[in-house]
Protein backbone atom coordinates (compact mmCIF):
# COMPACT_ATOMS: atom_id res chain seq x y z
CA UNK A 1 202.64 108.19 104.64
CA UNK A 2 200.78 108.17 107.89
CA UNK A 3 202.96 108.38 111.34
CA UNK A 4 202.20 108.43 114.62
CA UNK A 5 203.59 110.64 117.18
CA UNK A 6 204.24 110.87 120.74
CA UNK A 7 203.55 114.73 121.06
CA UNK A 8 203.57 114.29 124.43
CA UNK A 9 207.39 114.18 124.66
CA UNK A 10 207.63 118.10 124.08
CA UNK A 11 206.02 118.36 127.21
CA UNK A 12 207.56 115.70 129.52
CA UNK A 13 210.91 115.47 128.18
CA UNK A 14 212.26 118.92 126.27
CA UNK A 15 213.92 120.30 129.30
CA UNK A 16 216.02 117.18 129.84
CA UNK A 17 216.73 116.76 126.31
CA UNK A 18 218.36 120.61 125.86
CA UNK A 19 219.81 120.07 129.42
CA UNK A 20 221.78 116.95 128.29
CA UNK A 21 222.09 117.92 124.07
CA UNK A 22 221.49 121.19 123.88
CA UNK A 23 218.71 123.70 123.28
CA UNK A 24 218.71 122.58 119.41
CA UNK A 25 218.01 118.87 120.15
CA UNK A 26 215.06 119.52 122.62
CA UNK A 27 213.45 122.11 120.05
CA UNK A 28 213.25 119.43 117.47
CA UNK A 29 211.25 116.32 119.19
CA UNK A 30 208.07 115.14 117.17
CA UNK A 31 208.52 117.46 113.97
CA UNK A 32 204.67 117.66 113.44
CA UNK A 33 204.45 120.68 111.55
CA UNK A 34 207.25 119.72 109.53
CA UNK A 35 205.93 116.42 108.62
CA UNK A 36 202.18 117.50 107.79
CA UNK A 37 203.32 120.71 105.76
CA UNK A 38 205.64 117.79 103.72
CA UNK A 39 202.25 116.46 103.14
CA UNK A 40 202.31 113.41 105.50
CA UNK A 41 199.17 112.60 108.19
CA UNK A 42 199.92 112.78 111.24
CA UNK A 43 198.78 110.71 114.19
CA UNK A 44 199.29 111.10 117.74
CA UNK A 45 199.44 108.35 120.67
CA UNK A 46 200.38 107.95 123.90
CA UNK A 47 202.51 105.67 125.63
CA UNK A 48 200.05 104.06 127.99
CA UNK A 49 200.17 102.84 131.15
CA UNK A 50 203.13 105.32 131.44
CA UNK A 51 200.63 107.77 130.65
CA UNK A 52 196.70 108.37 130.87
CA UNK A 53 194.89 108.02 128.31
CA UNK A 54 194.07 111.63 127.78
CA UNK A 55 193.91 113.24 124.24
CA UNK A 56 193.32 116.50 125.07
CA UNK A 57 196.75 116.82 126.59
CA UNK A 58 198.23 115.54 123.25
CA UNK A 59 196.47 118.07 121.78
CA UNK A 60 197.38 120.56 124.05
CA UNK A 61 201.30 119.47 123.78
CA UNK A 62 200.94 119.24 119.66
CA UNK A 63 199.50 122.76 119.37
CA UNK A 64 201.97 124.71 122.35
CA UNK A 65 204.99 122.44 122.82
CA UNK A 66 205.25 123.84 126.25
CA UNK A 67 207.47 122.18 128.97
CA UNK A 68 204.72 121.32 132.23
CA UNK A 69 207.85 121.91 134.70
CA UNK A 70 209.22 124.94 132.81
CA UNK A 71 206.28 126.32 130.88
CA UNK A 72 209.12 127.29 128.07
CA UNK A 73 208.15 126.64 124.42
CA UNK A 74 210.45 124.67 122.19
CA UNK A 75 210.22 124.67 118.77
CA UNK A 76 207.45 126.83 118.03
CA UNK A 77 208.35 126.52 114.16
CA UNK A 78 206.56 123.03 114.85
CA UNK A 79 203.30 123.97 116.49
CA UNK A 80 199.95 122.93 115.24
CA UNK A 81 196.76 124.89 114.70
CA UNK A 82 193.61 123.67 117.05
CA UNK A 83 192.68 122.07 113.46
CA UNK A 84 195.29 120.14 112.54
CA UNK A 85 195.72 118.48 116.21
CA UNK A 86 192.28 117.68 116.44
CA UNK A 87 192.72 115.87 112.80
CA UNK A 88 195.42 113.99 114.15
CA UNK A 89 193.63 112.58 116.85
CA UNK A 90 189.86 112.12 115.03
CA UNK A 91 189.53 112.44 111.30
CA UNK A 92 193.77 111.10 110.49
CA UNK A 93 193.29 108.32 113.13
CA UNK A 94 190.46 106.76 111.54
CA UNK A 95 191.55 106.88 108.21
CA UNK A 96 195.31 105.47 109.08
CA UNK A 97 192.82 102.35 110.70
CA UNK A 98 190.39 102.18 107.71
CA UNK A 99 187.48 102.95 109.48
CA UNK A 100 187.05 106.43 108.50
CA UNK A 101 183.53 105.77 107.04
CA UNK A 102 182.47 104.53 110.36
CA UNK A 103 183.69 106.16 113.28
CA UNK A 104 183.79 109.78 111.94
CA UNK A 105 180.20 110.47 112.00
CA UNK A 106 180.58 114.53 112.19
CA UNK A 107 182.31 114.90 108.76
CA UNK A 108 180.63 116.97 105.90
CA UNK A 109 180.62 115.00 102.86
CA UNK A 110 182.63 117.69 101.33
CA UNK A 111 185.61 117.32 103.30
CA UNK A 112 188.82 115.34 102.55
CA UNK A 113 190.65 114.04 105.18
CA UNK A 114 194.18 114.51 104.39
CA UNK A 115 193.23 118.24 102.93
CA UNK A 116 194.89 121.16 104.95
């Protein structure tokens, strides 16, 4: 199963969430880790025009899950490594559009995309 998240939400939206349902409910927006170490690819996107297109923030949100207002981490159980985030924006995206044998011109034959 592929699935496409909105990582960004850890970072704009976690300290309303636990302000409003508790710490609990704000630790467990877009279960990345979770979902990838259940042996699903992951995607991430972002919700444009509310946001810029800018990739390296979803990476940045995907690996830390830190608040930009509050700089506090929630759920670090669900942070990804460098590796996996870049994956999910690169080698995962390509492949969940079918054009993995096109557009992902930096991949050693030897790799497999959905490998850990």
């Amino acid at each position: 199963m592929i699935v496409s998240f909105y990582s960004c939400a850890v970072s704009l939206t976690a300290d309303r969430w636990s302000a409003t349902e508790g710490i609990a409910a704000g630790s467990e927006i877009c279960p990345v880790k979770w979902f990838t170490d259940c042996g699903g690819i992951q995607t991430h996107h972002l919700d444009s025009p509310v946001l810029i297109e800018d990739y390296i923030y979803s990476m940045w949100s995907a690996i830390y899950r830190r608040s930009q207002f509050t700089g506090k981490v929630f759920g670090a159980h669900h942070c990804l490594t460098a590796y996996e985030a870049l994956k999910g924006i690169t080698l995962n995206a390509a492949y969940q559009f079918k054009s993995e044998k096109s557009k992902v011109l930096f991949q050693p034959e030897s790799w497999q995309i959905w490998s850990s």
